[in-house]
Protein backbone atom coordinates (compact mmCIF):
# COMPACT_ATOMS: atom_id res chain seq x y z
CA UNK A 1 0.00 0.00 0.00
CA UNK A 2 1.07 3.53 -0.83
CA UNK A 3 2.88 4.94 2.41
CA UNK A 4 1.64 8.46 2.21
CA UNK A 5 -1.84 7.41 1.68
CA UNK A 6 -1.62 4.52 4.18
CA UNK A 7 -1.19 7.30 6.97
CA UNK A 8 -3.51 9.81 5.51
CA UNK A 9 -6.22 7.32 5.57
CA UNK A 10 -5.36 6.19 9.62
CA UNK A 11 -5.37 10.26 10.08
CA UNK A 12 -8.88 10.62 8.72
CA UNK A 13 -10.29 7.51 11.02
CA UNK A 14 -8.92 8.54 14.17
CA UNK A 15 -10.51 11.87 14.03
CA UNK A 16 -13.95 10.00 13.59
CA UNK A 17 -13.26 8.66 17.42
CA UNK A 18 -11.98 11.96 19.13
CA UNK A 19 -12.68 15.67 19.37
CA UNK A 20 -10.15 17.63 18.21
CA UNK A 21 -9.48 21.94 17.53
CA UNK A 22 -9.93 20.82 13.94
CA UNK A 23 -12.76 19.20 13.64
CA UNK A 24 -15.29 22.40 14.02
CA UNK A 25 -12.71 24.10 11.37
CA UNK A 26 -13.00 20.86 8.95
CA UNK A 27 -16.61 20.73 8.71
CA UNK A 28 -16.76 24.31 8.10
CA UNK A 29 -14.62 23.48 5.29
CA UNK A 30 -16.46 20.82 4.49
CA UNK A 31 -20.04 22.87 4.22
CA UNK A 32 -18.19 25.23 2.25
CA UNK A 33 -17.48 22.93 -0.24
CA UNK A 34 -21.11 21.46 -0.53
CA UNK A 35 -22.67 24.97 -0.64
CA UNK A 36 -20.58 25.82 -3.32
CA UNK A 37 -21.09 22.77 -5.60
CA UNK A 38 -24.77 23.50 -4.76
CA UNK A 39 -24.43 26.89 -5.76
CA UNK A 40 -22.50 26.07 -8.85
CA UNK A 41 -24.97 23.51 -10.00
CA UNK A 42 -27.57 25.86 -9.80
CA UNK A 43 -25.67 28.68 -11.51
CA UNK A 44 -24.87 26.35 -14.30
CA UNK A 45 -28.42 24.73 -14.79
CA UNK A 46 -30.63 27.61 -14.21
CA UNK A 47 -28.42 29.53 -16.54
CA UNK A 48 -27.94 27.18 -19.16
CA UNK A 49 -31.47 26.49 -18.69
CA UNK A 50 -32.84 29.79 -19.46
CA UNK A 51 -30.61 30.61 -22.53
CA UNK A 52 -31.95 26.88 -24.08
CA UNK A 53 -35.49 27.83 -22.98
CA UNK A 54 -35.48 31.50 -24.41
CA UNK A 55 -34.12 30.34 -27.86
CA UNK A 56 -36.17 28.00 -27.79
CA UNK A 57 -39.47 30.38 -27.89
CA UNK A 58 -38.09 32.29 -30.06
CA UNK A 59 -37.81 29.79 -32.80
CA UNK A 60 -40.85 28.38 -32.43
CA UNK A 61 -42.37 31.21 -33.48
CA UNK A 62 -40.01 32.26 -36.15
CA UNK A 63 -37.99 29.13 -36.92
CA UNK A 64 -34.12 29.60 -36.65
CA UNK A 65 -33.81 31.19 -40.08
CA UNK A 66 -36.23 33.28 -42.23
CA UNK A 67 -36.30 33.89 -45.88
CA UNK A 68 -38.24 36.28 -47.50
CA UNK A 69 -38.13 39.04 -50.30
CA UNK A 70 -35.70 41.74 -49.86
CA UNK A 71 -38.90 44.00 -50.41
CA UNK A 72 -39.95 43.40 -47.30
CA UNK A 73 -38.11 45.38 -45.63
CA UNK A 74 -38.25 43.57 -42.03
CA UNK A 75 -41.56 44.64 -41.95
CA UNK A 76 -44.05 42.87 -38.93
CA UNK A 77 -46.82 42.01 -41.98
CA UNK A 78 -45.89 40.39 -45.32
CA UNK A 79 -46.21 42.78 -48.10
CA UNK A 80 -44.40 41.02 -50.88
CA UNK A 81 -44.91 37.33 -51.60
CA UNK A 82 -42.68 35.08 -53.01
CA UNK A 83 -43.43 31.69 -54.42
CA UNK A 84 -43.38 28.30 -52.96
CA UNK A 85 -41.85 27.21 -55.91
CA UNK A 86 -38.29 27.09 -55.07
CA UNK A 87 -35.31 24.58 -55.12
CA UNK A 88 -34.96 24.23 -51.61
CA UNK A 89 -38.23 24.22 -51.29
CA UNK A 90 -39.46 21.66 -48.93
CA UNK A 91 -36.35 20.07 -48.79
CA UNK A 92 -33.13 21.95 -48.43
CA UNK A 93 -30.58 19.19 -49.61
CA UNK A 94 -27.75 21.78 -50.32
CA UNK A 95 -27.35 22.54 -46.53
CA UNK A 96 -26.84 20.13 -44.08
CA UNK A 97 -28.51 20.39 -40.81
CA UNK A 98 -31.84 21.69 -41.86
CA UNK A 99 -34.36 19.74 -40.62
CA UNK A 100 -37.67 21.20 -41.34
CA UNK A 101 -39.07 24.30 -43.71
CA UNK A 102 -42.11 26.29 -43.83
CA UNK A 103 -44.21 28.33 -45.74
CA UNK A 104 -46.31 31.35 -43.42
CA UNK A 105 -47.27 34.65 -43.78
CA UNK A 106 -48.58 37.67 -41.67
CA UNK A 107 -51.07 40.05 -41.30
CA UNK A 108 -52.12 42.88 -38.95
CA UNK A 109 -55.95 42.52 -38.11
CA UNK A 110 -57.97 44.28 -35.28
CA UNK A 111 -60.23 41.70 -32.78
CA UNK A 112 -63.25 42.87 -31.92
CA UNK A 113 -66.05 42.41 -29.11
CA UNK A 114 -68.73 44.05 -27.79
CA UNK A 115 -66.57 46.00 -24.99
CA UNK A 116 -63.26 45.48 -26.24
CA UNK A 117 -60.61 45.67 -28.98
CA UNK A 118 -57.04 43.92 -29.41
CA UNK A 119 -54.90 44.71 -32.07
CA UNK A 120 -53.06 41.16 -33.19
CA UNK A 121 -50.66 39.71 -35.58
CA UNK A 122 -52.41 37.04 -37.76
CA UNK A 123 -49.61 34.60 -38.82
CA UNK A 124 -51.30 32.38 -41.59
CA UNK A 125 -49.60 28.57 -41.59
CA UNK A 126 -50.44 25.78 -43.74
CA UNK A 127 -50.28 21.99 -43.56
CA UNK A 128 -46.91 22.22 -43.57
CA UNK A 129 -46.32 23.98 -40.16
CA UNK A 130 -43.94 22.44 -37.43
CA UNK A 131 -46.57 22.19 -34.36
CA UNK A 132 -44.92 20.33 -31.59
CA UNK A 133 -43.30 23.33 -30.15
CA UNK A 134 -46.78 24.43 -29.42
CA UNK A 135 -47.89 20.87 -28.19
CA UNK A 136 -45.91 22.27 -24.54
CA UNK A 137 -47.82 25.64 -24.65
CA UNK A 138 -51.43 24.20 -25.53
CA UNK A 139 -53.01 25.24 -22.13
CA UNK A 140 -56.43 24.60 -23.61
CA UNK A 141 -58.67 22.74 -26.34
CA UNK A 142 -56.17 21.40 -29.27
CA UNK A 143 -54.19 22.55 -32.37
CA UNK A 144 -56.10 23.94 -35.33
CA UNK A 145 -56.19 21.55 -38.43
CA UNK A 146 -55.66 23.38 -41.65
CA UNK A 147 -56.21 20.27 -44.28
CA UNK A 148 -57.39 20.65 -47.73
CA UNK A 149 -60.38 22.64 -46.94
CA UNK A 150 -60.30 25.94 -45.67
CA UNK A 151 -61.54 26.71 -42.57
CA UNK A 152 -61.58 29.55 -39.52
CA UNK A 153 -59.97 27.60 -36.77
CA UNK A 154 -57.50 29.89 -35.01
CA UNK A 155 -54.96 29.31 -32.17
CA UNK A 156 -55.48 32.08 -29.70
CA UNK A 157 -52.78 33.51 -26.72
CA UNK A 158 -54.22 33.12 -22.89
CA UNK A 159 -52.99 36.86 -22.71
CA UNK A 160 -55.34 37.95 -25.94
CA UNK A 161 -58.29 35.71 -24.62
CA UNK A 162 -58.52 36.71 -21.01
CA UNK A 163 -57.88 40.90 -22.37
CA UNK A 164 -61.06 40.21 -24.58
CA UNK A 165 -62.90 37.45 -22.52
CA UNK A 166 -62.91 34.82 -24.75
CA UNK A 167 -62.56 31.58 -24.79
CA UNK A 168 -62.44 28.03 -26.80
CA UNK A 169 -65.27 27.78 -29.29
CA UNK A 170 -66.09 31.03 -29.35
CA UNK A 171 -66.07 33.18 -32.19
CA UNK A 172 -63.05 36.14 -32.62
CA UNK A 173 -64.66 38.89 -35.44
CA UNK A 174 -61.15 40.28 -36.94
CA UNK A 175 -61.09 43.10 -39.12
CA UNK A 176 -58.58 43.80 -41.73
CA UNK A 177 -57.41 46.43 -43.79
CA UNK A 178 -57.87 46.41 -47.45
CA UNK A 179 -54.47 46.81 -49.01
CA UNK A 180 -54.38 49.67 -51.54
CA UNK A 181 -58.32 50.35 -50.46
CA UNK A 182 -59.80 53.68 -51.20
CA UNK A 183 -60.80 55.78 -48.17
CA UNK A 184 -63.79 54.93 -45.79
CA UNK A 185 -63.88 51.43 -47.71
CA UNK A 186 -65.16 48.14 -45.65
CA UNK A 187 -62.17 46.34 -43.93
CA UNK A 188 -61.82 42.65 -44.81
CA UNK A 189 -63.98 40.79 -41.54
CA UNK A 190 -63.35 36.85 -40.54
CA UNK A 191 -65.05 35.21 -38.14
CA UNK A 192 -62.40 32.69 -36.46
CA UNK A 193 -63.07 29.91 -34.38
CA UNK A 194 -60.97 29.58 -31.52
CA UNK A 195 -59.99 25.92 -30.83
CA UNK A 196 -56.97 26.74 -29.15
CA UNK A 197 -55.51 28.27 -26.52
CA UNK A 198 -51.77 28.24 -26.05
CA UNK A 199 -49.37 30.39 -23.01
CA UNK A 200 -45.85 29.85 -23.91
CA UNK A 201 -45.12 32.34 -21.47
CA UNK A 202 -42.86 34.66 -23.59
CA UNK A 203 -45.08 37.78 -23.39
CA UNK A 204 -43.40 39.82 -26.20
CA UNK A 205 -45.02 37.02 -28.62
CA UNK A 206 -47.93 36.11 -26.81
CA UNK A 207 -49.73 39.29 -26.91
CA UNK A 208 -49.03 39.56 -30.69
CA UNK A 209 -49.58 36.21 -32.37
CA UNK A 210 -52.98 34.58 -33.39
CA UNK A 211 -52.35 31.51 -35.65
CA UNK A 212 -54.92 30.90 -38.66
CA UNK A 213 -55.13 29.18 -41.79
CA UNK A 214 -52.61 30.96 -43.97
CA UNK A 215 -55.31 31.16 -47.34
CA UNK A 216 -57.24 33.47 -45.14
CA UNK A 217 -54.38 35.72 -46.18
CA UNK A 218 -53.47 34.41 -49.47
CA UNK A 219 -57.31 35.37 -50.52
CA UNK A 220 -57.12 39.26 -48.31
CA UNK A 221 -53.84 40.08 -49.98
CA UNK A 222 -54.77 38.43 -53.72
CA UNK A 223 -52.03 36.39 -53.61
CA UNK A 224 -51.87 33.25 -55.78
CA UNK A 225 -52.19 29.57 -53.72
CA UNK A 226 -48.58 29.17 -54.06
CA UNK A 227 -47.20 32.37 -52.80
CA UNK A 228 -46.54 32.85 -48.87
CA UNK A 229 -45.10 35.98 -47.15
CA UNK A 230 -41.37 33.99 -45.73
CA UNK A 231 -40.16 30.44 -45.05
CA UNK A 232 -39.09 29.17 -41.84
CA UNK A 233 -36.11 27.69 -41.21
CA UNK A 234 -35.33 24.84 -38.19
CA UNK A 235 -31.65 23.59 -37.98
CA UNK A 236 -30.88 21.02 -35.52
CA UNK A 237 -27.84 23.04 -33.90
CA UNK A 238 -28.45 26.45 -32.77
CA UNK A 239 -24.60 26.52 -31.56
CA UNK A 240 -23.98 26.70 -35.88
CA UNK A 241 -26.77 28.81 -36.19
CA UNK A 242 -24.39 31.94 -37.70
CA UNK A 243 -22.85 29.21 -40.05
CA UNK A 244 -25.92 27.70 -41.58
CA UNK A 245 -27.71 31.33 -41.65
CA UNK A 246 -24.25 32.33 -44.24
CA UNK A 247 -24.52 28.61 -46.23
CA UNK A 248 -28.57 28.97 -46.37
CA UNK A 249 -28.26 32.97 -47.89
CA UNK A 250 -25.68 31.60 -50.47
CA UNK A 251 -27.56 28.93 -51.71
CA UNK A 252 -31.04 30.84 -52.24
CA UNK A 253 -32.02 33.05 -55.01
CA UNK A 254 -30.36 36.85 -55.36
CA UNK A 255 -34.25 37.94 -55.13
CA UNK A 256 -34.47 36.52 -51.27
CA UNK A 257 -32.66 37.00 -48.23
CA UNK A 258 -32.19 35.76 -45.25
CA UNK A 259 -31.74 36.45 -41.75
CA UNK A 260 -31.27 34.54 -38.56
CA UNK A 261 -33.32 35.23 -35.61
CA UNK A 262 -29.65 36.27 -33.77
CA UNK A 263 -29.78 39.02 -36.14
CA UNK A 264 -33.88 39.93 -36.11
CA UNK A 265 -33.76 39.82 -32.01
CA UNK A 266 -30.10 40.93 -31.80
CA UNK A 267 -31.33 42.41 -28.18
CA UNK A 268 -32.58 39.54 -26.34
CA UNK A 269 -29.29 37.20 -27.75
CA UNK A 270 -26.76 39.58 -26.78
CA UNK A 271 -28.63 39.45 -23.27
CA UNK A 272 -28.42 35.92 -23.23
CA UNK A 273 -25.07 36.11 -23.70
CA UNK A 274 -23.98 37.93 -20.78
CA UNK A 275 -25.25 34.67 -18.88
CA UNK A 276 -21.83 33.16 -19.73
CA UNK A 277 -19.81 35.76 -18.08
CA UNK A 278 -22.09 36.02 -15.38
CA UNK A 279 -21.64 32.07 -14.28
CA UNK A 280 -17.96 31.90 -14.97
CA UNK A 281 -17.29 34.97 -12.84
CA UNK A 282 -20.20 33.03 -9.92
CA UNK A 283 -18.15 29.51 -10.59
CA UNK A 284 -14.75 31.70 -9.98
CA UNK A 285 -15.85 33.16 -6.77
CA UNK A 286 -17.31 30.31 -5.27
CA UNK A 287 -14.51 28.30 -5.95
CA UNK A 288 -11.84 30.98 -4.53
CA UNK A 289 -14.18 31.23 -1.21
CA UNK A 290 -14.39 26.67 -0.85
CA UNK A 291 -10.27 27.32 -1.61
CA UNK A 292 -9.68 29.31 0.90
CA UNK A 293 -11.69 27.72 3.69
CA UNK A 294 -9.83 24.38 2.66
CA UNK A 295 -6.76 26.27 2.91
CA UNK A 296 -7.48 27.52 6.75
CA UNK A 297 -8.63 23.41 7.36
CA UNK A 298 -5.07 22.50 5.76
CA UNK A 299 -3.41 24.83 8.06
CA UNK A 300 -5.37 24.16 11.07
CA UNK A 301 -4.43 20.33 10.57
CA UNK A 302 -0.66 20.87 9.98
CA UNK A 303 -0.55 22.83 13.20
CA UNK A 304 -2.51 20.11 15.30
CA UNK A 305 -0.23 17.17 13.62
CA UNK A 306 3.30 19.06 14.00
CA UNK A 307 4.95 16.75 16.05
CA UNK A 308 3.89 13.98 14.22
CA UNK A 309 5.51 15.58 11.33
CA UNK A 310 8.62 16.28 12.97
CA UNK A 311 8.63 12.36 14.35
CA UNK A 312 8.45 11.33 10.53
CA UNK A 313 10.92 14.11 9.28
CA UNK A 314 12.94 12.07 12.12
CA UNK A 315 12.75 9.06 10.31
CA UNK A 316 13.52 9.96 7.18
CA UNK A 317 10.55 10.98 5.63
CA UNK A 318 10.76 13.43 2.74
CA UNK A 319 8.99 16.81 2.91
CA UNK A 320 6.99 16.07 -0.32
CA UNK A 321 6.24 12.90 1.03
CA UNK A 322 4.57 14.45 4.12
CA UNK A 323 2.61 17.05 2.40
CA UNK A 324 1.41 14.23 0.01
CA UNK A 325 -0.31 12.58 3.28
CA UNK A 326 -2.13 15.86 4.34
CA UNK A 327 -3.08 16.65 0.76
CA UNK A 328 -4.47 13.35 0.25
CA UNK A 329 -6.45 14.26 3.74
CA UNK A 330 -7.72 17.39 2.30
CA UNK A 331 -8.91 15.25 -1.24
CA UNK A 332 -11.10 13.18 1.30
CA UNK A 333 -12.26 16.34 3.04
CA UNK A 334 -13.27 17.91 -0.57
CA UNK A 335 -14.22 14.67 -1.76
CA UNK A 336 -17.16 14.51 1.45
CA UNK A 337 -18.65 18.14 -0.15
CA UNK A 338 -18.55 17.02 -3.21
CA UNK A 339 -20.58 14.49 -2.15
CA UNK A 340 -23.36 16.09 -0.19
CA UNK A 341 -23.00 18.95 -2.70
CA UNK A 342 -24.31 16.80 -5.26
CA UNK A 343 -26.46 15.13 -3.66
CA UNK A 344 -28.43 18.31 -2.47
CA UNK A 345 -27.89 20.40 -5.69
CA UNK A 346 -29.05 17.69 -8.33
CA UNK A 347 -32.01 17.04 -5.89
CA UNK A 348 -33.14 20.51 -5.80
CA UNK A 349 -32.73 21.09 -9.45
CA UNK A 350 -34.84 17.77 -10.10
CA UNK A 351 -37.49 19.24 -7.91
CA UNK A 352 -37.40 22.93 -10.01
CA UNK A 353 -37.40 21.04 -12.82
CA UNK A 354 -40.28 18.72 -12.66
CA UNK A 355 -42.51 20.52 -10.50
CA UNK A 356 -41.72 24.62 -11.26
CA UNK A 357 -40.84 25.80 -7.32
CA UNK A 358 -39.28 29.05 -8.26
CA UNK A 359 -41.57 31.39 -10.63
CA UNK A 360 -40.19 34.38 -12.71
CA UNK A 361 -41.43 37.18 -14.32
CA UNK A 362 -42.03 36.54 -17.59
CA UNK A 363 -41.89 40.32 -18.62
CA UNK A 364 -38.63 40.23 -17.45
CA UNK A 365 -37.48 36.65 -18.02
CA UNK A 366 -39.52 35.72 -20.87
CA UNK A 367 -40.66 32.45 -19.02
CA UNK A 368 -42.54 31.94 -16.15
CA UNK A 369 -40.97 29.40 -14.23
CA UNK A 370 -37.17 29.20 -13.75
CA UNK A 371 -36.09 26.54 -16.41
CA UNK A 372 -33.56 23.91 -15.67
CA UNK A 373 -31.05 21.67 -18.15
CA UNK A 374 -29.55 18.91 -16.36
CA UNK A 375 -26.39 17.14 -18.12
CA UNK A 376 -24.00 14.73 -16.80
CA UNK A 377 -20.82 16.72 -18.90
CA UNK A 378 -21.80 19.71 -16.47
CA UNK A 379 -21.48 18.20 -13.32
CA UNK A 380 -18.41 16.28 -13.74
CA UNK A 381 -16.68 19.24 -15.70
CA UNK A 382 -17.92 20.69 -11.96
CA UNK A 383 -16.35 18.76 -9.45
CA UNK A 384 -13.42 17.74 -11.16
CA UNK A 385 -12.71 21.46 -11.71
CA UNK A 386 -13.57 22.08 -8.25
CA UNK A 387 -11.23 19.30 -6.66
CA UNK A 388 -8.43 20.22 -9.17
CA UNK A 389 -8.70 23.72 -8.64
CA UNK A 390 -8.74 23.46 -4.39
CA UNK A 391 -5.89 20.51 -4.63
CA UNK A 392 -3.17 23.13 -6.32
CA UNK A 393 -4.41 26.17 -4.02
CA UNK A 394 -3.56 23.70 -0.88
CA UNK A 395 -0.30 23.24 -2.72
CA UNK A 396 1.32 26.22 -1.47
CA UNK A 397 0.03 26.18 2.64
CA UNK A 398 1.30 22.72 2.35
CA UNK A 399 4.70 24.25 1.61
CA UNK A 400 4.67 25.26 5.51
CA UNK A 401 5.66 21.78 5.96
CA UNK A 402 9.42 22.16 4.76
CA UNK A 403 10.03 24.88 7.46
CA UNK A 404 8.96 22.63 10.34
CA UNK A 405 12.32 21.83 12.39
CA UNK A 406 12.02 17.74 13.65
CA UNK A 407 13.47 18.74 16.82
CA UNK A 408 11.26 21.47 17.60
CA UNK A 409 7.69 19.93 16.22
CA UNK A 410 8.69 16.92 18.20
CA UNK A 411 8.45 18.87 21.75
CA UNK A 412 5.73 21.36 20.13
CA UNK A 413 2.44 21.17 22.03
């Protein structure tokens, strides 16, 4: 057996059968440890969590890339349409990673009731449209089915419904503009169904969108059956997402363009984005504070074991070889927070994640519950970065070891 770790391990069993000055300072050091793996965990997941959530949202409602006309001119409503009838159209073989394309279109339209008014968004999809995102955010009745026949079903926001009091089967009158109309004509009026109520909890959208069958605005606008207002785009890694945005503009028609929804909501992505720096600096802090505290443990142990050091300096025992025994006691102390740090820290984020604990304001958040992503890469990356980093801090107290005289730690008391 290794000689170093053969005393180390007698050290760390005789303090479980006596009271020492240490042992008050070692599970301080100890705590310290599992409170920071806790808080680390919770940095990493909630963090992570919220940027996967967020971009999430967003491209369900917009896919990860658009395409439309350069006429548009990033304009909320479609004004020019472009034709379904298009090479990468519904398969975009010349890029690799797209997984799914769309064909929708917008319009502005006023609802009406008999004490209210909401001004909405209606985004017109077809058969074609990519639903499960909205499978989570159904709150009530089901998705609209826009088959072969047109029809008025709509999917209606819990934030437009309650504003107007409405709810599932009843009937939304919209009015919309005539485009190019002559003054005081008649607006265009539909009488939707609403079969759907959805909440995905990202405000910004959910008080703007009202999903309907995309002829409605194919037959307002005059457009032809094949021509839509943009295509969505879904990729299957948003980490490429600036990548595949460049390949998909190069390989579409000099009449289109296209923009990724990093560029249309630069704001809320460059926000995101601050969430890295703001967990690195957490991770940094917490793991200085569990450093030191192991530190003042190390030192506190050195000074109650001195003349057992200076008994093995007097039999030939090297200095490294001594401060390998009390940093192998300090990898058993660390090793006991990493433990209960763990143990706490995955159990509480299992318990945010499957049962929503800790709300947030969606205004300011964009969701309403504080999301969680679990993965096993994170928490190892975590406490071996944690027991590396406090092993080479205790690397330099341990130092104090090589200035201890034999003769004098022998009689020190």
């Amino acid at each position: 057996m290794n000689f170093e770790y053969f005393i180390a391990k007698r050290l760390i069993k005789g303090k479980e059968h006596k009271s020492s000055i240490s042992t008050p300072i070692i599970k301080i050091a100890i705590s310290a440890i599992a409170i920071g793996v806790i808080m680390m965990l919770i940095t990493v997941a909630t963090g992570v969590g919220l940027q996967r959530k967020i971009r999430e949202k967003v491209a369900a409602f917009n896919g990860h890339v658009l395409i439309s006309s350069f006429d548009n001119n990033n304009s909320v409503e479609s004004l020019i349409p472009i034709t379904i009838n298009q090479s990468f159209y519904p398969e975009f073989t010349d890029v690799d990673g797209v997984v799914h394309m769309q064909g929708v279109a917008t319009k502005m339209g006023l609802i009406r009731t008999e004490t209210d008014f909401e001004g909405v968004v209606v985004k017109g999809v077809g058969k074609d449209y990519y639903w499960d995102y909205f499978k989570e955010y159904l709150i009530e009745g089901r998705l609209p089915n826009y088959g072969d026949q047109l029809n008025e079903e709509i999917l209606l926001s819990s934030h437009i419904a309650n504003r107007l009091g409405l709810t599932i089967g009843d009937k939304a009158i919209t009015y919309f503009l005539k485009k190019n109309a002559k003054r005081n004509s008649n607006p265009y009026i539909r009488a939707f169904q609403i079969v759907g109520i959805y909440n995905s909890g990202f405000q910004e959208f959910d008080e703007t969108f009202l999903f309907a069958d995309i002829r409605h605005i194919q037959k307002m606008n005059k457009w032809k059956p094949d021509e839509i207002g943009n295509f969505e785009v879904f990729i299957d890694d948003f980490d490429s997402i600036d990548q595949k945005g460049q390949e998909i503009y190069e390989n579409i028609p000099s009449t289109l363009d296209s923009q990724t929804i990093a560029l249309k909501y630069a704001t809320i992505f460059e926000w995101l984005k601050l969430f890295d720096l703001n967990i690195i600096g957490i991770i940094g802090i917490i793991i200085l504070v569990a450093g030191i505290n192991m530190i003042t443990a190390l030192l506190v142990l050195i000074l109650e074991k001195t003349p057992m050091i200076g008994i093995l300096k007097a039999l030939g025992s090297s200095d490294w070889s001594i401060r390998k025994m009390f940093l192998y006691n300090a990898g058993y102390l660390i090793l006991i927070g990493l433990f209960w740090g763990n143990l706490i820290g995955v159990g509480l984020l299992f318990l945010q994640k499957h049962y929503g604990i800790v709300g947030l304001n969606p205004e300011t958040y964009y969701v309403s519950t504080a999301p969680v992503y679990i993965d096993i890469s994170y928490v190892l990356v975590l406490n071996i970065g944690t027991m590396m980093l406090c092993l080479l801090m205790l690397l330099i107290p341990s130092y104090i070891i090589s200035k201890i005289s034999p003769t004098k730690s022998i009689r020190f008391q």
